[in-house]
PDB file of N, CA and C in Angstrom:
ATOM      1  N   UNK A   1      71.693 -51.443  -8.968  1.00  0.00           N
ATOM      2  CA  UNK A   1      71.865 -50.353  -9.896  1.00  0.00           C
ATOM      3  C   UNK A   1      70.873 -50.528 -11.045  1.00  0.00           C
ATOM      4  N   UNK A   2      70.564 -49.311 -11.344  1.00  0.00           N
ATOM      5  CA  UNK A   2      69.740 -49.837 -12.663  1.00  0.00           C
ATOM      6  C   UNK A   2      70.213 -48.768 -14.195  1.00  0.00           C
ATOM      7  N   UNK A   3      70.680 -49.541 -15.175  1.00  0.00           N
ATOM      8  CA  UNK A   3      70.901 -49.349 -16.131  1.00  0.00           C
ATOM      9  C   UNK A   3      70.035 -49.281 -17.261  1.00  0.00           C
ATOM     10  N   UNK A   4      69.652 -48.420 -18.385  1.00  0.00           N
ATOM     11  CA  UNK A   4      69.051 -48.507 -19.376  1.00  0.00           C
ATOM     12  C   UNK A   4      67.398 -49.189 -19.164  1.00  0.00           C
ATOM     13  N   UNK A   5      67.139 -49.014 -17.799  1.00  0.00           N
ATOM     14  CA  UNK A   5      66.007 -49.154 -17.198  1.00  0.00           C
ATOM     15  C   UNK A   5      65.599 -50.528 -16.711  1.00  0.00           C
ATOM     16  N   UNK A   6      66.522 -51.322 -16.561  1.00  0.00           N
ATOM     17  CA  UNK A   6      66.972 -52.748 -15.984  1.00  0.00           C
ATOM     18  C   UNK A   6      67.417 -52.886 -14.450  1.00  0.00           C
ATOM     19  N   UNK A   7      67.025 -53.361 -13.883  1.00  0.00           N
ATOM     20  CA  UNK A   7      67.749 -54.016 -12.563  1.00  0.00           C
ATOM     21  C   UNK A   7      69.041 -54.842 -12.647  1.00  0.00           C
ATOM     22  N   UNK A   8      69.864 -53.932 -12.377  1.00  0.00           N
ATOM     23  CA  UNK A   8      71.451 -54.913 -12.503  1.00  0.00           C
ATOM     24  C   UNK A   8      71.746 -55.196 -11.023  1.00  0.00           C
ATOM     25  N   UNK A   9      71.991 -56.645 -10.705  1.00  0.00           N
ATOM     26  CA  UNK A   9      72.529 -57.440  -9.787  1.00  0.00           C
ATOM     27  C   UNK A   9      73.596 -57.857 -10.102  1.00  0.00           C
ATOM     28  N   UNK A  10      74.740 -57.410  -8.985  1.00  0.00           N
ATOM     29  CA  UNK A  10      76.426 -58.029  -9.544  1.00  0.00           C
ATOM     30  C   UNK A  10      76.347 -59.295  -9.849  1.00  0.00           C
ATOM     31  N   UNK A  11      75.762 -60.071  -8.700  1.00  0.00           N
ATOM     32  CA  UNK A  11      75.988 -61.342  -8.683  1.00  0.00           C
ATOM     33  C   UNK A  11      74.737 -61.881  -8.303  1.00  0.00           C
ATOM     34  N   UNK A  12      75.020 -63.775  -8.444  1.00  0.00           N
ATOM     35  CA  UNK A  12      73.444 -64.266  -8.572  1.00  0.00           C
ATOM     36  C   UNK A  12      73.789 -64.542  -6.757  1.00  0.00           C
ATOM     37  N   UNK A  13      74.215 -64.354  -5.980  1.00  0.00           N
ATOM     38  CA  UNK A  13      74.037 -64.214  -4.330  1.00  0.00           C
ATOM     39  C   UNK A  13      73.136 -62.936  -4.086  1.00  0.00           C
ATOM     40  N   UNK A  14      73.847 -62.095  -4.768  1.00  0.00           N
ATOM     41  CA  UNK A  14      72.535 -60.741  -3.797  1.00  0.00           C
ATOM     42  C   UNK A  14      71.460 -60.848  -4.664  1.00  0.00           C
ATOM     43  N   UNK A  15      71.210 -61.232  -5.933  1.00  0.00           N
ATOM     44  CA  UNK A  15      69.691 -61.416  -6.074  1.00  0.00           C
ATOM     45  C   UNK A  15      69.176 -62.701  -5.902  1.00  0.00           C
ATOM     46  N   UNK A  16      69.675 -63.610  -5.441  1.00  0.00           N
ATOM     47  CA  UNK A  16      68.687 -64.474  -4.249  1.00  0.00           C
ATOM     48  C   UNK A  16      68.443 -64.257  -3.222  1.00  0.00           C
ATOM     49  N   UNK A  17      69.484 -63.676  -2.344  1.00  0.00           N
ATOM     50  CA  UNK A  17      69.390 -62.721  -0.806  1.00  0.00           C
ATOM     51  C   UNK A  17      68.303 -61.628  -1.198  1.00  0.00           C
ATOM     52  N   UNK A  18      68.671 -61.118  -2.110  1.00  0.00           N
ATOM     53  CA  UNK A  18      67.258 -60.241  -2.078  1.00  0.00           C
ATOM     54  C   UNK A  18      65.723 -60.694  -2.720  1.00  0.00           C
ATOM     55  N   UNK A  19      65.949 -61.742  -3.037  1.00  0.00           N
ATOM     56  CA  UNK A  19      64.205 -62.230  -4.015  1.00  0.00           C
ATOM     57  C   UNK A  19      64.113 -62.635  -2.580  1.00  0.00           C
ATOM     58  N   UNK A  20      64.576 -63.868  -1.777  1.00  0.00           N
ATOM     59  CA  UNK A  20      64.118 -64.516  -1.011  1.00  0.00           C
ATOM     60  C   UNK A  20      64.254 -63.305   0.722  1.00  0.00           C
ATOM     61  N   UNK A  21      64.768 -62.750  -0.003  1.00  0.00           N
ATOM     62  CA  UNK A  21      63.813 -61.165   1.593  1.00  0.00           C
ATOM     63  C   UNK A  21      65.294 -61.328   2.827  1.00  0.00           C
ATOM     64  N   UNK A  22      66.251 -61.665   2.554  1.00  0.00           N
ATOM     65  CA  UNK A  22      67.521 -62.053   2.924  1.00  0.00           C
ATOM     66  C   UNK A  22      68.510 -60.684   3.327  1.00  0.00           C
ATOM     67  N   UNK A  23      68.143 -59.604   2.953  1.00  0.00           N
ATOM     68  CA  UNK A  23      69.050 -58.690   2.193  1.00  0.00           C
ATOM     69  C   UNK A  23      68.737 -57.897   1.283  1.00  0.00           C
ATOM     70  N   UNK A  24      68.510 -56.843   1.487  1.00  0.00           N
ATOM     71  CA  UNK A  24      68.068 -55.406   0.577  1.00  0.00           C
ATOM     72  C   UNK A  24      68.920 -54.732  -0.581  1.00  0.00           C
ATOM     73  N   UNK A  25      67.964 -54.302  -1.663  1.00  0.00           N
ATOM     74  CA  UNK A  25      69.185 -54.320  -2.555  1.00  0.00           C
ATOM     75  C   UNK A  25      68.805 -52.946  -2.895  1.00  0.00           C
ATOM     76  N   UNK A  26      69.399 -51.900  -2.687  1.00  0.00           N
ATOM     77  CA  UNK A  26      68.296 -50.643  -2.814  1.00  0.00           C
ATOM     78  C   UNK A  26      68.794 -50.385  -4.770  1.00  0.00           C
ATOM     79  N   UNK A  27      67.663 -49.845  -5.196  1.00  0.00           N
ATOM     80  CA  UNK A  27      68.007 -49.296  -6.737  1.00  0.00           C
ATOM     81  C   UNK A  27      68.429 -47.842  -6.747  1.00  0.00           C
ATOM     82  N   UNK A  28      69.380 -47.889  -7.302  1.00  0.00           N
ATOM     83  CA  UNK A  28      70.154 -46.771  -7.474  1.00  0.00           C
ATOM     84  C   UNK A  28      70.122 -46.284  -8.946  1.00  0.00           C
ATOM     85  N   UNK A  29      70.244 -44.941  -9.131  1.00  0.00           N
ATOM     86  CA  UNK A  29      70.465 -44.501 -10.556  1.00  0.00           C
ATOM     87  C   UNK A  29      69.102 -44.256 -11.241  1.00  0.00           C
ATOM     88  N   UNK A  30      68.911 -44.781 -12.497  1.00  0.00           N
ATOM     89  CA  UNK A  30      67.856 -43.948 -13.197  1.00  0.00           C
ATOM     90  C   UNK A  30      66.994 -44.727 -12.655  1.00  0.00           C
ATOM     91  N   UNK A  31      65.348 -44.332 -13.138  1.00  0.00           N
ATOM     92  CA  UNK A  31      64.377 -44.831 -12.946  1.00  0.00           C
ATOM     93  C   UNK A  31      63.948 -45.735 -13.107  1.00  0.00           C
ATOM     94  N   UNK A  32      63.225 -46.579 -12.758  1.00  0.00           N
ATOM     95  CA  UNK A  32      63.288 -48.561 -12.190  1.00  0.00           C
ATOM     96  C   UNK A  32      61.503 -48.790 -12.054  1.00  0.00           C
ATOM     97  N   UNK A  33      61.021 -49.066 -13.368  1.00  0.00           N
ATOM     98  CA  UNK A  33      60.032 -49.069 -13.407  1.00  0.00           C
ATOM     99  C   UNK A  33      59.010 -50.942 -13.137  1.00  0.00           C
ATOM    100  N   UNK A  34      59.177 -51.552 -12.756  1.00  0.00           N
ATOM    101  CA  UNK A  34      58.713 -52.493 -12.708  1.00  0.00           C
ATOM    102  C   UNK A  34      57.511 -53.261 -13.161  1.00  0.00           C
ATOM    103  N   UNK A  35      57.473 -54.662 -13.320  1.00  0.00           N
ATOM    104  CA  UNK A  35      56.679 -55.349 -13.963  1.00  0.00           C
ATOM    105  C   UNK A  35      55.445 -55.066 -13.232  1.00  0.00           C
ATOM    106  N   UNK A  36      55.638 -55.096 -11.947  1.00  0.00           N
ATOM    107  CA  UNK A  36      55.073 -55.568 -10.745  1.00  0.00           C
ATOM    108  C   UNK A  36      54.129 -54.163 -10.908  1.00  0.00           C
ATOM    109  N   UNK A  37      54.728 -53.311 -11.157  1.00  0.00           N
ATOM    110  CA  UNK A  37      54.026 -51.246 -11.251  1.00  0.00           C
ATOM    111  C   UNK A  37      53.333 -51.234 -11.871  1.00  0.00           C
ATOM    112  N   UNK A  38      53.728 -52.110 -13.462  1.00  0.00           N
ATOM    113  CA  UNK A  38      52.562 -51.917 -14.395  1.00  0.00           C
ATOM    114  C   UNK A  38      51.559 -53.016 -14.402  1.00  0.00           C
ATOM    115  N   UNK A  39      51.417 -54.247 -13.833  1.00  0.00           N
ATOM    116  CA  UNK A  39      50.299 -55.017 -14.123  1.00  0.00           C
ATOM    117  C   UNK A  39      49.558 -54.549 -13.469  1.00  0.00           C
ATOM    118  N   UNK A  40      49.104 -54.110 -12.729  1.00  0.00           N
ATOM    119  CA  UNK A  40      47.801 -53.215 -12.047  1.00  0.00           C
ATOM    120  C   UNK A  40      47.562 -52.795 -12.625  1.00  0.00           C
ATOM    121  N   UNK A  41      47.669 -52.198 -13.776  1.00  0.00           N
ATOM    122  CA  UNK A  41      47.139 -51.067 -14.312  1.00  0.00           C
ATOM    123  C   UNK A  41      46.819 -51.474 -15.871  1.00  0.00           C
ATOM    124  N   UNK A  42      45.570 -52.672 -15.785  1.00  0.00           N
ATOM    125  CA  UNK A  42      45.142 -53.045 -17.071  1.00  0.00           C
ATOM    126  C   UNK A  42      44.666 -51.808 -18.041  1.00  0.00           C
ATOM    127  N   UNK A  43      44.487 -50.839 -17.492  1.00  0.00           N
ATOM    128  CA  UNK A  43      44.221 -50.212 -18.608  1.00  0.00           C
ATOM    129  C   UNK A  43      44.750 -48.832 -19.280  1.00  0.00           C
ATOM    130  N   UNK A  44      45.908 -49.309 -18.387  1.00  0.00           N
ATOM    131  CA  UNK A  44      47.299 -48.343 -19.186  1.00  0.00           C
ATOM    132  C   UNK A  44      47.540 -48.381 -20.519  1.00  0.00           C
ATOM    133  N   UNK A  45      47.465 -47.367 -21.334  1.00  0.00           N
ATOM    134  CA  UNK A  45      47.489 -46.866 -22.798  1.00  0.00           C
ATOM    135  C   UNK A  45      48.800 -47.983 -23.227  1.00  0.00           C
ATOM    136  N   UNK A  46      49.909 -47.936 -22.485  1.00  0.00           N
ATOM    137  CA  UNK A  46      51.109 -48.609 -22.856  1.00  0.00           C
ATOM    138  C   UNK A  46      51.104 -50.312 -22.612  1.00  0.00           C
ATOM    139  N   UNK A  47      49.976 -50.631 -21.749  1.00  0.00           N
ATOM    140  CA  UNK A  47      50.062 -52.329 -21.318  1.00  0.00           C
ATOM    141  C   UNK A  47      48.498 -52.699 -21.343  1.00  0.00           C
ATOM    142  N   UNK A  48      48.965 -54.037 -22.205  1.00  0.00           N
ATOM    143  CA  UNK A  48      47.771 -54.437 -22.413  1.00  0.00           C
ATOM    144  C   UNK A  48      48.520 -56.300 -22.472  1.00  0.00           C
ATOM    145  N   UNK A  49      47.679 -56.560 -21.542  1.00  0.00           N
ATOM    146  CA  UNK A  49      47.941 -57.785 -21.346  1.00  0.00           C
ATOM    147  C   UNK A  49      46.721 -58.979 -22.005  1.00  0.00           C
ATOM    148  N   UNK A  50      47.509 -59.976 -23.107  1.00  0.00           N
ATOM    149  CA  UNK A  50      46.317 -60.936 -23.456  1.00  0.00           C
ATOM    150  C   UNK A  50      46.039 -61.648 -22.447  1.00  0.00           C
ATOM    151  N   UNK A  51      44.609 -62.694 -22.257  1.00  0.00           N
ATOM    152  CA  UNK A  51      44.366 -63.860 -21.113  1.00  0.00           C
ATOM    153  C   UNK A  51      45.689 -64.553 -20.691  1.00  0.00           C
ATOM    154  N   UNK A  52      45.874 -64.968 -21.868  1.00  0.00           N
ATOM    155  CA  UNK A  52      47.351 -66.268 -21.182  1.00  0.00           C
ATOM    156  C   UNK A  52      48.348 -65.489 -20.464  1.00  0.00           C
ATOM    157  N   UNK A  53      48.940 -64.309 -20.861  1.00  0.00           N
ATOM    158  CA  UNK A  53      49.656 -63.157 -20.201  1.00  0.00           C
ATOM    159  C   UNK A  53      49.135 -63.147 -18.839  1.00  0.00           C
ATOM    160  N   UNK A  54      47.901 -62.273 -18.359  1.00  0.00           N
ATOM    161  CA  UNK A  54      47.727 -62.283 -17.254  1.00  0.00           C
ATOM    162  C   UNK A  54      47.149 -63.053 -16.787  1.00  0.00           C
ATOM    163  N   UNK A  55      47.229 -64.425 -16.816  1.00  0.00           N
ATOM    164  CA  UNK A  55      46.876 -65.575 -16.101  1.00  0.00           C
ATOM    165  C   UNK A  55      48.585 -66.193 -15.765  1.00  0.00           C
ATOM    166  N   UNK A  56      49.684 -65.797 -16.328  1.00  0.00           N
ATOM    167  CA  UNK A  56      50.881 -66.594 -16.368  1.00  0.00           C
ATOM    168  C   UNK A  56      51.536 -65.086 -14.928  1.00  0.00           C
ATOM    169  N   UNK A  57      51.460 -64.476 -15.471  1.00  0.00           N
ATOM    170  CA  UNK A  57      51.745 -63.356 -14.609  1.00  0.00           C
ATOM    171  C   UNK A  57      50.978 -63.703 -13.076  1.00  0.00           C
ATOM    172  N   UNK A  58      50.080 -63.726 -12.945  1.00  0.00           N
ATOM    173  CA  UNK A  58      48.929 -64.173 -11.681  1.00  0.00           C
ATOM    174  C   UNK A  58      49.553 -64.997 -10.744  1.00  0.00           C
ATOM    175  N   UNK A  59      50.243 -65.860 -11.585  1.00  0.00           N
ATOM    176  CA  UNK A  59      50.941 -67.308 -10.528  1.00  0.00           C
ATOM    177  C   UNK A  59      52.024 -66.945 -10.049  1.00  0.00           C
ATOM    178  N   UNK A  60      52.547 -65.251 -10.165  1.00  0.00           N
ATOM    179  CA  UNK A  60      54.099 -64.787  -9.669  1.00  0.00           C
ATOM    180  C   UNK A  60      53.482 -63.155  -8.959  1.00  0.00           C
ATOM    181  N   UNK A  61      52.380 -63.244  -8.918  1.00  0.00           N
ATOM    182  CA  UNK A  61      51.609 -61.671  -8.462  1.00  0.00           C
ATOM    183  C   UNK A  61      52.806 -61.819  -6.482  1.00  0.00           C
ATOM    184  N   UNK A  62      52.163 -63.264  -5.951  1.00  0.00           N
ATOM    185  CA  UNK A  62      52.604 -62.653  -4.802  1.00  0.00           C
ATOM    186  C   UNK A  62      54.259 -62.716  -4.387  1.00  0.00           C
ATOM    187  N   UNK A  63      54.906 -63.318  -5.513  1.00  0.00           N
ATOM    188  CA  UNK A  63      56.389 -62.784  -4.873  1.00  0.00           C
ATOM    189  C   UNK A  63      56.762 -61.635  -5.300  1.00  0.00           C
ATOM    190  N   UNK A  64      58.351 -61.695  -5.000  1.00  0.00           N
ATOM    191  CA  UNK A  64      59.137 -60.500  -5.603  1.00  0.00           C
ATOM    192  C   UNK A  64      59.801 -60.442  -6.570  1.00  0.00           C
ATOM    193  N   UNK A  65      59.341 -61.670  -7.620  1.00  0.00           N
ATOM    194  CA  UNK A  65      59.754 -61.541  -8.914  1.00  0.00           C
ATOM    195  C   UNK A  65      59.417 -60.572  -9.645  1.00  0.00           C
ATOM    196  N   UNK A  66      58.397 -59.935  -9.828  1.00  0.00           N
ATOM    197  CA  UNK A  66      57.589 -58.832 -10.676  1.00  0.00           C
ATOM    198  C   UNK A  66      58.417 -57.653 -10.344  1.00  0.00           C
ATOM    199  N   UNK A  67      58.652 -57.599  -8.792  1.00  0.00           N
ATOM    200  CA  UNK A  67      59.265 -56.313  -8.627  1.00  0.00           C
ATOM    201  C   UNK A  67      60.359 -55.812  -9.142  1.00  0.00           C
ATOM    202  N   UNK A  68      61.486 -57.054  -9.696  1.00  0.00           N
ATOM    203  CA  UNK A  68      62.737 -57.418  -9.317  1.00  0.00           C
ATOM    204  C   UNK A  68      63.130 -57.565 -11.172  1.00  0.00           C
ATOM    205  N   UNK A  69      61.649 -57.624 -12.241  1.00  0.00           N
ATOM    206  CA  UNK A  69      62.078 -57.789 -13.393  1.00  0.00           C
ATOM    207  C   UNK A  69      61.429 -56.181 -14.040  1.00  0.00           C
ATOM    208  N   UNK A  70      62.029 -55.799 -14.863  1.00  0.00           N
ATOM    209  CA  UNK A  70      61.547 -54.174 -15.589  1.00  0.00           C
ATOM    210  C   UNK A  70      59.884 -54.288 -16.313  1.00  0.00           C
ATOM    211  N   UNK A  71      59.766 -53.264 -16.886  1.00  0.00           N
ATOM    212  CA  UNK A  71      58.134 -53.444 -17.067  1.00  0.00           C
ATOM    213  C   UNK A  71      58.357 -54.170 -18.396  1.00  0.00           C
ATOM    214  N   UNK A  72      59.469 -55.161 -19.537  1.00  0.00           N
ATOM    215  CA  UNK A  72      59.526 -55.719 -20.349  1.00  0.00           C
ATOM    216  C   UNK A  72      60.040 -56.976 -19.911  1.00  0.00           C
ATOM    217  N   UNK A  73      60.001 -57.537 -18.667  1.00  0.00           N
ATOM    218  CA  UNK A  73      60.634 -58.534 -17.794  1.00  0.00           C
ATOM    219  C   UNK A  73      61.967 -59.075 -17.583  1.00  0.00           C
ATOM    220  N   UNK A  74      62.476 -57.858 -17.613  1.00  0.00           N
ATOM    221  CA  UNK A  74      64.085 -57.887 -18.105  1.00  0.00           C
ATOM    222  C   UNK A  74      64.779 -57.876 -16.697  1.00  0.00           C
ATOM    223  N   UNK A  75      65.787 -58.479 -16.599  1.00  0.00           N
ATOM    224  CA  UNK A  75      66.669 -58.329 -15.363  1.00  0.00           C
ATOM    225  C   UNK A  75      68.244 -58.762 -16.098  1.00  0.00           C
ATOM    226  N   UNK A  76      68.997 -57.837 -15.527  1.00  0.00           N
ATOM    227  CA  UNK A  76      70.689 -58.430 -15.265  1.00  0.00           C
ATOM    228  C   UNK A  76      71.188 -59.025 -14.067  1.00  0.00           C
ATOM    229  N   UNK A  77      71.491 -59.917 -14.426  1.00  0.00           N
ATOM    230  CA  UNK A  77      72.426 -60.992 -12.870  1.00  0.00           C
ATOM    231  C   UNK A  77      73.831 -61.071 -13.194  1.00  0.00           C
ATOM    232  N   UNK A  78      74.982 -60.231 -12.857  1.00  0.00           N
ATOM    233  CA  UNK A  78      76.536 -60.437 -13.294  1.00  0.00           C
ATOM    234  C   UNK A  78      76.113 -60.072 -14.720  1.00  0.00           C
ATOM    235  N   UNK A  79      76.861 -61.008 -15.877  1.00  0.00           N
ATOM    236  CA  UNK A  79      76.958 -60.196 -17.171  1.00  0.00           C
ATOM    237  C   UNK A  79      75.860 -61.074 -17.608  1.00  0.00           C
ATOM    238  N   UNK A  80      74.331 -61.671 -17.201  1.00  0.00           N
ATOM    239  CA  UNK A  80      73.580 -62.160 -17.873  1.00  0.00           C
ATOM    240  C   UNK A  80      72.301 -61.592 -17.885  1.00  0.00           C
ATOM    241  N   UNK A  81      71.977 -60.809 -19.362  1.00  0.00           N
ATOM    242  CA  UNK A  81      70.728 -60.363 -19.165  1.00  0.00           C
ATOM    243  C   UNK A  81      69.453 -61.646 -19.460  1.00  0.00           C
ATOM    244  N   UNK A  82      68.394 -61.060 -18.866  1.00  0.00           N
ATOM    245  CA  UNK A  82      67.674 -62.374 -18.846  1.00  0.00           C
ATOM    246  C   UNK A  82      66.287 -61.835 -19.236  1.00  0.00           C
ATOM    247  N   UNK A  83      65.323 -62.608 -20.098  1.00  0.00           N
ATOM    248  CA  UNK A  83      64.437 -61.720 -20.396  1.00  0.00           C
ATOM    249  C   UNK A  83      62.982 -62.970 -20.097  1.00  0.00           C
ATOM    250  N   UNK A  84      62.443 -62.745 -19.129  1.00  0.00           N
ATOM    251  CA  UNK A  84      61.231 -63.484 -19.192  1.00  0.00           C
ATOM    252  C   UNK A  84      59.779 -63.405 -20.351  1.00  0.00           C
ATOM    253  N   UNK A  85      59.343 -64.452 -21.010  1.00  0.00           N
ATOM    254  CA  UNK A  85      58.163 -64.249 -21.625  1.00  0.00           C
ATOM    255  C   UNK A  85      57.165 -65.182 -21.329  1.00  0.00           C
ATOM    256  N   UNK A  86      56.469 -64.124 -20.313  1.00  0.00           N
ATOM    257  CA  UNK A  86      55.030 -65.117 -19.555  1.00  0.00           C
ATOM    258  C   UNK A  86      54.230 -65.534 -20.585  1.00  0.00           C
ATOM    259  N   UNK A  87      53.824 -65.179 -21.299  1.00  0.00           N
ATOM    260  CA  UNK A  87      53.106 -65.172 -22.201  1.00  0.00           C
ATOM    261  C   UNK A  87      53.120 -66.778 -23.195  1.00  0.00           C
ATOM    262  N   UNK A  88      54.483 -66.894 -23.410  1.00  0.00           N
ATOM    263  CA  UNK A  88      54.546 -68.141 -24.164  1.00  0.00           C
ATOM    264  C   UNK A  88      55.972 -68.970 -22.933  1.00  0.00           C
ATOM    265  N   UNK A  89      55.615 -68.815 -21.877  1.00  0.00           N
ATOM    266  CA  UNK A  89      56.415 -69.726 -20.984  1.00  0.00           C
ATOM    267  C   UNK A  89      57.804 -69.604 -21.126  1.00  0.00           C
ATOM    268  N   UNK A  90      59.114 -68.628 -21.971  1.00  0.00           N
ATOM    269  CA  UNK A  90      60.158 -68.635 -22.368  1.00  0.00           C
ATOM    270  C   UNK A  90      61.341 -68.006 -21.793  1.00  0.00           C
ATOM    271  N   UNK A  91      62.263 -68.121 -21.429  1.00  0.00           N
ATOM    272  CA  UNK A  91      63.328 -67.249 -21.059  1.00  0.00           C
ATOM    273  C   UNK A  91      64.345 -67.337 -22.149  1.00  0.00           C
ATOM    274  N   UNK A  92      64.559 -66.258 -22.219  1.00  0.00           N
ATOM    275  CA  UNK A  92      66.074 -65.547 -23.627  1.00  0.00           C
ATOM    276  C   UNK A  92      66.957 -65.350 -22.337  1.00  0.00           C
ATOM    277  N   UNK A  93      68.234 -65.623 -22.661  1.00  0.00           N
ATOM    278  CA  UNK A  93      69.328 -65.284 -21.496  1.00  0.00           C
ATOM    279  C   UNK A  93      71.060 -64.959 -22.399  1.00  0.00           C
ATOM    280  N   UNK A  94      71.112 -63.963 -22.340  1.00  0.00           N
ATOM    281  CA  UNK A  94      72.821 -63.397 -23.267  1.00  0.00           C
ATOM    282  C   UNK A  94      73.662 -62.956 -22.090  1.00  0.00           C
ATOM    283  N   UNK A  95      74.794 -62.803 -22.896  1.00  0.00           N
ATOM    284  CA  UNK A  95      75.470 -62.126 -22.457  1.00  0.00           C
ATOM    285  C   UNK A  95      75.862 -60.972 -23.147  1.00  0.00           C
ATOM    286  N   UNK A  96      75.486 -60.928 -24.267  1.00  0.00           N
ATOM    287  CA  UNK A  96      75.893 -59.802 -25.562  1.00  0.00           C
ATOM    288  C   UNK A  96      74.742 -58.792 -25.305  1.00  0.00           C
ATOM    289  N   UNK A  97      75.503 -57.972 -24.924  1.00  0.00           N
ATOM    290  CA  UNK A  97      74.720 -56.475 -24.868  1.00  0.00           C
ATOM    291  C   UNK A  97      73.911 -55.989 -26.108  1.00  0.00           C
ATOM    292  N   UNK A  98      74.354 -56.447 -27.282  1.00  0.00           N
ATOM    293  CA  UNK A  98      73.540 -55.584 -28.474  1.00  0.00           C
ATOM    294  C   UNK A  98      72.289 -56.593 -28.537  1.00  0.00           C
ATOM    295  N   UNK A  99      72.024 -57.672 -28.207  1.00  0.00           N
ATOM    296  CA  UNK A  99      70.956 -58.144 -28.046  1.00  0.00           C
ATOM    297  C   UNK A  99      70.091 -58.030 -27.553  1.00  0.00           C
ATOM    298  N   UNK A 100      70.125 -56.697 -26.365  1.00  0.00           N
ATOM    299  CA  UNK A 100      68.986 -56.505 -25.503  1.00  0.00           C
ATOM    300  C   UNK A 100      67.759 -56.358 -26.339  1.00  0.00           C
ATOM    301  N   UNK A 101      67.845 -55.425 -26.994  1.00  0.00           N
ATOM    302  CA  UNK A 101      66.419 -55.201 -27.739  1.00  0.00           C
ATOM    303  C   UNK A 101      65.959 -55.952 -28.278  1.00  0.00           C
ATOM    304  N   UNK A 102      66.818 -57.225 -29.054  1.00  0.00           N
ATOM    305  CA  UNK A 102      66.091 -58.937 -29.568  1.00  0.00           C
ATOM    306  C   UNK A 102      65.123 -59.537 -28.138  1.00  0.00           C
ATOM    307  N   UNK A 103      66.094 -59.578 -27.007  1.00  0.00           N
ATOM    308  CA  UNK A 103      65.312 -59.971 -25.696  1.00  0.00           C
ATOM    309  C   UNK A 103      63.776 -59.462 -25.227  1.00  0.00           C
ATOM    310  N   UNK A 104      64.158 -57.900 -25.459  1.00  0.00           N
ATOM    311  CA  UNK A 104      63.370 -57.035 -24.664  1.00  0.00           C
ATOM    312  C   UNK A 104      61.599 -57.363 -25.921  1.00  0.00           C
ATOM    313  N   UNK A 105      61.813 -57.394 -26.929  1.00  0.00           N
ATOM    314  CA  UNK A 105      60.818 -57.827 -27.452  1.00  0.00           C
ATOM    315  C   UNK A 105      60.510 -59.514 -27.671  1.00  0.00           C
ATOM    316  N   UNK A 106      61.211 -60.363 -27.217  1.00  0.00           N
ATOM    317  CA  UNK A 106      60.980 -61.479 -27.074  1.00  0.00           C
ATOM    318  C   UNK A 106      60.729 -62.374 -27.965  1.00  0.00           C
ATOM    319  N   UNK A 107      62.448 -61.983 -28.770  1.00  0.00           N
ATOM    320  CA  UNK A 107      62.529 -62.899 -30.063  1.00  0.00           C
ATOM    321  C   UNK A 107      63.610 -63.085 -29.642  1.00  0.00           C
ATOM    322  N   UNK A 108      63.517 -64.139 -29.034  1.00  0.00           N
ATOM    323  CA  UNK A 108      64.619 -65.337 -29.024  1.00  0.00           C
ATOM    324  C   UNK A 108      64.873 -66.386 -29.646  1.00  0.00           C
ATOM    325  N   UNK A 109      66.442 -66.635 -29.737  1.00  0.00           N
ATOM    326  CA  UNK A 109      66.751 -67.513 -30.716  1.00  0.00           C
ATOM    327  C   UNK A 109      68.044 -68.510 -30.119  1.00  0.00           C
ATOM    328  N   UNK A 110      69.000 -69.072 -31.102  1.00  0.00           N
ATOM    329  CA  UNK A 110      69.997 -69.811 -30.530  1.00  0.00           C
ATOM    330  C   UNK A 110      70.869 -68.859 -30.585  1.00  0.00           C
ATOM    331  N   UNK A 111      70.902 -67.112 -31.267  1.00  0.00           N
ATOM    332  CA  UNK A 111      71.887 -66.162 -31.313  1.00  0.00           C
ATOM    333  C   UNK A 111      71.440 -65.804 -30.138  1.00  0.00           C
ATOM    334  N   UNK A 112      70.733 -65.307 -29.004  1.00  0.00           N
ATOM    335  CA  UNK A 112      70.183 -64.511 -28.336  1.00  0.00           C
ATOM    336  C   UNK A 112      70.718 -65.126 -26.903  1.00  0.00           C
TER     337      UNK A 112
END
C-alpha cells in the first residue's frame, strides 16, 4: 500500500520476500514514486544529487532497494518508518508519525 507517498509493508516478512524476489508486493493506492525513478534523471529540476550522494546510491543501483524506498528514501515496515540518508551513511527509524517530515528531510536525532 502506499500512503502519503511511502511504501507501506505490514510486516518485515513480505518486505524481505519481496526485496529478495520471493513474492510480489503489488502497490496499491496513491502514487509510488521511487528512488530508483528519480536517480536517472540527473537533471531533473527537483533532484540534484551531490558526488558522495550518487556514488553511495551507485553501490544499491542494481538491487531492489531503490525501488522499494520513495524518491526521499523513505519506507514503512509494520509501524516503523525508516528513512535512509546515502549521502552521509545514516538511517532515522520512528515509530511516531509526526516525525515523518524530521525523517523525510534527514534530521535525525535521539527524538526521531
Amino acid at each position: 500500500m502506499v500512503k502519503d507517498g511511502i511504501l507501506h509493508f505490514p510486516n518485515a516478512e513480505v518486505f524481505e520476500n519481496h526485496m529478495f524476489g520471493l513474492q510480489e508486493y503489488k502497490v496499491i493506492g496513491e502514487t509510488f514514486n521511487s528512488l530508483a525513478s528519480v536517480t536517472g534523471d540527473f537533471q531533473s529540476a527537483n533532484l540534484r544529487l551531490s558526488e558522495d550522494l550518487d556514488s553511495n546510491i551507485a553501490e544499491f543501483q542494481d538491487t531492489p532497494l531503490l525501488a522499494m524506498l520513495d524518491q526521499d528514501g523513505m519506507v514503512v515496515i509494520e509501524d516503523y518508518f525508516i528513512s535512509l540518508d546515502f549521502e552521509n551513511k545514516l538511517a532515522g527509524v520512528s515509530t511516531d508519525e509526526t516525525l515523518v517530515s524530521l525523517l523525510r528531510t534527514k534530521e535525525f536525532s535521539n527524538q526521531a
